[in-house]
N, C-alpha and C. Protein backbone atom coordinates (compact mmCIF):
# COMPACT_ATOMS: atom_id res chain seq x y z
N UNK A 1 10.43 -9.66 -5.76
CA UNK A 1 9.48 -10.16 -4.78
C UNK A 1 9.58 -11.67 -4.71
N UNK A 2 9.62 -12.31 -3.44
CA UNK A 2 9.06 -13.60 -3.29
C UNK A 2 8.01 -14.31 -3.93
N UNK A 3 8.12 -15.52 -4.49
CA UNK A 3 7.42 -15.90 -4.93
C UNK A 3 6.62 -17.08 -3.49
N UNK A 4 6.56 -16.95 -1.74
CA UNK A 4 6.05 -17.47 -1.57
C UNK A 4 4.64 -17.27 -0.67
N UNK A 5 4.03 -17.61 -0.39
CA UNK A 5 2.75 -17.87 -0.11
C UNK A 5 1.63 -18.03 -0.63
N UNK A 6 0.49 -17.52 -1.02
CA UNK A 6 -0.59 -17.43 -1.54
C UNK A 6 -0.62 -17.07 -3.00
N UNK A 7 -0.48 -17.54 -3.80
CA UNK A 7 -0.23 -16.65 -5.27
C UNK A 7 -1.92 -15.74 -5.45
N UNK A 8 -2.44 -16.72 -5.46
CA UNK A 8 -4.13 -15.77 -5.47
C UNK A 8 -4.25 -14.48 -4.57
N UNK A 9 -3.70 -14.59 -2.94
CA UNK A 9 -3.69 -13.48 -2.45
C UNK A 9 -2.86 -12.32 -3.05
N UNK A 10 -1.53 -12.66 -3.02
CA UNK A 10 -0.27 -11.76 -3.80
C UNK A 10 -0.93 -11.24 -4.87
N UNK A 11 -1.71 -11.79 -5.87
CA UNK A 11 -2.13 -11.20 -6.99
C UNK A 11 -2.99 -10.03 -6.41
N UNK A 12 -3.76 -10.53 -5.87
CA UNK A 12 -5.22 -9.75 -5.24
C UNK A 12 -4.53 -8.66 -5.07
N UNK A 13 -3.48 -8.70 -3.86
CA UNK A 13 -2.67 -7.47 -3.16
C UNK A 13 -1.50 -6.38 -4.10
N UNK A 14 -1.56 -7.14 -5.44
CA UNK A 14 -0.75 -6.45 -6.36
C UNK A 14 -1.75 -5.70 -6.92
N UNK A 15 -2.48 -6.21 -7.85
CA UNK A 15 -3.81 -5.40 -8.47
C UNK A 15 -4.20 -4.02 -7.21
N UNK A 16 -4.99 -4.84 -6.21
CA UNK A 16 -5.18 -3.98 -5.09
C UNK A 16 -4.17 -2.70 -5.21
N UNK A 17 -2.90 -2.74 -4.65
CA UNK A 17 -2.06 -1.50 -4.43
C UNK A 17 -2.03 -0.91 -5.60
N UNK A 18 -1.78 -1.72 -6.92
CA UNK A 18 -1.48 -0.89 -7.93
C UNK A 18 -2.97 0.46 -8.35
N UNK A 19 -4.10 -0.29 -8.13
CA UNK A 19 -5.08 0.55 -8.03
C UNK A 19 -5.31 1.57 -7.33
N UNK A 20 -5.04 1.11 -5.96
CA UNK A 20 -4.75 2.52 -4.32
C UNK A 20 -3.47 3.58 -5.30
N UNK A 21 -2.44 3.45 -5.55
CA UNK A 21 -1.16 4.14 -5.85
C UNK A 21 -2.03 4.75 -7.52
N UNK A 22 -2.84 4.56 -8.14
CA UNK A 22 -3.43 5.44 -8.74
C UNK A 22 -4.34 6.45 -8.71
N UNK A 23 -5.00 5.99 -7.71
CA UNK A 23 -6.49 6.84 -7.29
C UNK A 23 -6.36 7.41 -5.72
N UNK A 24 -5.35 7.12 -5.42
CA UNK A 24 -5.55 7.99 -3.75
C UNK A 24 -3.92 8.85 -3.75
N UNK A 25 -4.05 9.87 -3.23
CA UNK A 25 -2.89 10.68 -2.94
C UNK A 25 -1.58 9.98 -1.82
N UNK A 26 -2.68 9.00 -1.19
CA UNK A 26 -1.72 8.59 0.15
C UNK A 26 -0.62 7.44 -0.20
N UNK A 27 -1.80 6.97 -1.37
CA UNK A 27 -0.59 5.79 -1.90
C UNK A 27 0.33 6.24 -2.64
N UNK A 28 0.25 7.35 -3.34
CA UNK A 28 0.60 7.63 -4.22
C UNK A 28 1.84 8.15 -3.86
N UNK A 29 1.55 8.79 -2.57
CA UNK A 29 3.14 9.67 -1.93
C UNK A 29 3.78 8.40 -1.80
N UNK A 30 3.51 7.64 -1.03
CA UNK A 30 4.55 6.38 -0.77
C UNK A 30 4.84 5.56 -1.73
N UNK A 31 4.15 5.22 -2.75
CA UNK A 31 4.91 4.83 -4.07
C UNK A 31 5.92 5.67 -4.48
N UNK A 32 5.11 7.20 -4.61
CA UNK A 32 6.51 8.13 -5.31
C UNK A 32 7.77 8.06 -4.62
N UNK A 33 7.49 8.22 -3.07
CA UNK A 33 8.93 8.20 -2.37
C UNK A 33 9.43 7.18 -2.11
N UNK A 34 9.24 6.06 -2.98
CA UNK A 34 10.10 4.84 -3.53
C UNK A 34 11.17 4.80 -4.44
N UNK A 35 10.03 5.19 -5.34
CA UNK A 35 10.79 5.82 -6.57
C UNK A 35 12.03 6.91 -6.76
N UNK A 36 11.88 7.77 -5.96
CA UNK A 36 12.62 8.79 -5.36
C UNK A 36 14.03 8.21 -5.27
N UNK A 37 13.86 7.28 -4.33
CA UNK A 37 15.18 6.63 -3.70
C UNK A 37 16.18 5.70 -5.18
N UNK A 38 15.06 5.73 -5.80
CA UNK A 38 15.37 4.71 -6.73
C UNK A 38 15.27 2.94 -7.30
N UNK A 39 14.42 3.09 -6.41
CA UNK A 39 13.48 1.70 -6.41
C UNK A 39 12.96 1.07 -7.64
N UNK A 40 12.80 -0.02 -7.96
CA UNK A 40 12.05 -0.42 -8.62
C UNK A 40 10.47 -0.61 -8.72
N UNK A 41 9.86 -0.28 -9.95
CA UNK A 41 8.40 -0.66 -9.77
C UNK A 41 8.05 -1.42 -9.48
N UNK A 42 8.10 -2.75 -8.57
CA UNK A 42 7.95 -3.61 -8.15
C UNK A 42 8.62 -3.35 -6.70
N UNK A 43 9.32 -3.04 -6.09
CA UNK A 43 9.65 -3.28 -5.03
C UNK A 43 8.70 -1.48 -4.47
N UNK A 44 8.82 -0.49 -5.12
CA UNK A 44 7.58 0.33 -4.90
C UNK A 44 6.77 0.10 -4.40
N UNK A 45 5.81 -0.75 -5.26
CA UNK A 45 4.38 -1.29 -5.53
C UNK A 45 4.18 -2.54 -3.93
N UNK A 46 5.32 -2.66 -3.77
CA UNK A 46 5.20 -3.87 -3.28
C UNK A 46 5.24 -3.12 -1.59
N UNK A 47 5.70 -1.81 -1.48
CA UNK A 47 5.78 -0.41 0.05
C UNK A 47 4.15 -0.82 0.07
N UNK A 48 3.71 -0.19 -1.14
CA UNK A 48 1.97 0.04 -0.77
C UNK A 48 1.04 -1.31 -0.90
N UNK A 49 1.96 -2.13 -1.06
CA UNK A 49 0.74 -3.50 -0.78
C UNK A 49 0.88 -3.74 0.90
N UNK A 50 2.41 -3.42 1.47
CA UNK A 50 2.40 -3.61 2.91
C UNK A 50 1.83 -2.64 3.68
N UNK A 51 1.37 -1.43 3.22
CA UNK A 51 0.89 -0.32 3.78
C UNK A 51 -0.67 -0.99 3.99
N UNK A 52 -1.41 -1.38 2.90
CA UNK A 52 -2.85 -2.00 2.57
C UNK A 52 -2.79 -3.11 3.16
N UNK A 53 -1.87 -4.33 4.04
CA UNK A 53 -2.10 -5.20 4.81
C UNK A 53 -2.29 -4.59 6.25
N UNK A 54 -1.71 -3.50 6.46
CA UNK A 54 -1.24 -2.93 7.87
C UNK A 54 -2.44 -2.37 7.85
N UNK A 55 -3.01 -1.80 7.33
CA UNK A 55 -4.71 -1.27 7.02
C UNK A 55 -5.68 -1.81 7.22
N UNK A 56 -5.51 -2.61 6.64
CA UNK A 56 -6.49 -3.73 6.53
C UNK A 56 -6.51 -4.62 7.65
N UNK A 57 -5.66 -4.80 8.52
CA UNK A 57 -5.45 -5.95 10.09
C UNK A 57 -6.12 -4.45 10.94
N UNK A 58 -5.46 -3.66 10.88
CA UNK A 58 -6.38 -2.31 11.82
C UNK A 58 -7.68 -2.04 12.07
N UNK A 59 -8.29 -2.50 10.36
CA UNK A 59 -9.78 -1.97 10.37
C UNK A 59 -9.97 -3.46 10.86
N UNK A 60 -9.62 -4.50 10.84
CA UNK A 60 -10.08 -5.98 11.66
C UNK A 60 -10.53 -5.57 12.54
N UNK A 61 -9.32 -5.53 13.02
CA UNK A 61 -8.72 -5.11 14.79
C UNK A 61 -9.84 -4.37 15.59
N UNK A 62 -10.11 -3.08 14.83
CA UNK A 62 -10.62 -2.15 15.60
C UNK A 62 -12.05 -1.95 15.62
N UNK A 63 -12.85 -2.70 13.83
CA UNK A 63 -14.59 -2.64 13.58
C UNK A 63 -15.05 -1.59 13.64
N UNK A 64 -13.69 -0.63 13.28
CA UNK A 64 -14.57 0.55 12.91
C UNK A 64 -14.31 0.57 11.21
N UNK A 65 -14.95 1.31 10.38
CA UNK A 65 -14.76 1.25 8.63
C UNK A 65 -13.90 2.51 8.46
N UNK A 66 -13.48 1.63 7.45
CA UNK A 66 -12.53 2.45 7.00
C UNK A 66 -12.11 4.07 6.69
N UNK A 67 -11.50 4.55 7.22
CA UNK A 67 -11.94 6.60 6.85
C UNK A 67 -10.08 6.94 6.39
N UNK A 68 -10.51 7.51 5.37
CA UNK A 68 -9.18 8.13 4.46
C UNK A 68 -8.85 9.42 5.32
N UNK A 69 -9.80 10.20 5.49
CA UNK A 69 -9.09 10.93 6.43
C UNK A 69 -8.60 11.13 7.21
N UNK A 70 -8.28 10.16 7.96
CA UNK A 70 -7.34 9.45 9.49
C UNK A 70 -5.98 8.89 8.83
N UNK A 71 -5.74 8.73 7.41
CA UNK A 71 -4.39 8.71 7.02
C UNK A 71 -3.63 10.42 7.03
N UNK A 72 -2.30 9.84 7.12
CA UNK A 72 -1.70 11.30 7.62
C UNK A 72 -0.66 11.12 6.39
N UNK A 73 -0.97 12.42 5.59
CA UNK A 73 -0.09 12.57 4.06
C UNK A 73 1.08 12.91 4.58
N UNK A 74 1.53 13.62 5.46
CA UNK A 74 2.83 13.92 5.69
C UNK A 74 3.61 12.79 5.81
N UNK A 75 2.84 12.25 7.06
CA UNK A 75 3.86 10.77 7.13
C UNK A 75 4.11 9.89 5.56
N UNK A 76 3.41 9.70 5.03
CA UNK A 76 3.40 9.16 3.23
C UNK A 76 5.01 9.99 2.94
N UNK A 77 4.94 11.02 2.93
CA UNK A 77 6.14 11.40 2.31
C UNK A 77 7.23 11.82 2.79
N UNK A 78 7.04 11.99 4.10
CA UNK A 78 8.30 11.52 5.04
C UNK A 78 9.00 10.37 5.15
C-alpha cells in the first residue's frame, strides 16, 4: 500500500475494514475472494477498505442510513 495521503484517515480505514471483514459476511466474501486469487493480507484488506469508501460517499450522496440488506452477497463473491 501507499504510503500517501492522510495517515490518520488510512489508519481509521484499515482498523475500519479489518473490523467489517470480521463481523459482516459481505466483507468477508470480498476479503476471502482476495485471498482466493492469492493476494496478500494487505492488499485484501485494502479491496474492503475501497468497498467502505464507495459506501460511505453513497450513504453521503443519497441521506438515506445505512441498510446491510441492500448489499448483494453474490456480487461479494463474484
Amino acid at each position: 500500500m501507499s504510503k500517501r495521503g492522510n495517515k490518520h484517515l488510512r489508519t481509521a480505514l484499515f482498523l475500519a475494514a479489518d473490523n467489517a471483514r470480521k463481523n459482516s459476511d459481505y466483507f468477508k466474501a470480498i476479503y476471502n475472494k482476495q485471498k482466493n486469487k492469492g493476494k496478500h493480507h494487505y492488499v485484501a484488506l485494502s479491496h474492503v477498505m475501497r468497498k467502505l469508501v464507495i459506501i460511505a460517499l453513497a450513504i453521503l450522496k443519497s441521506g438515506e442510513p445505512f441498510d446491510e440488506k441492500k448489499l448483494n452477497l453474490e456480487l461479494a463473491i463474484t
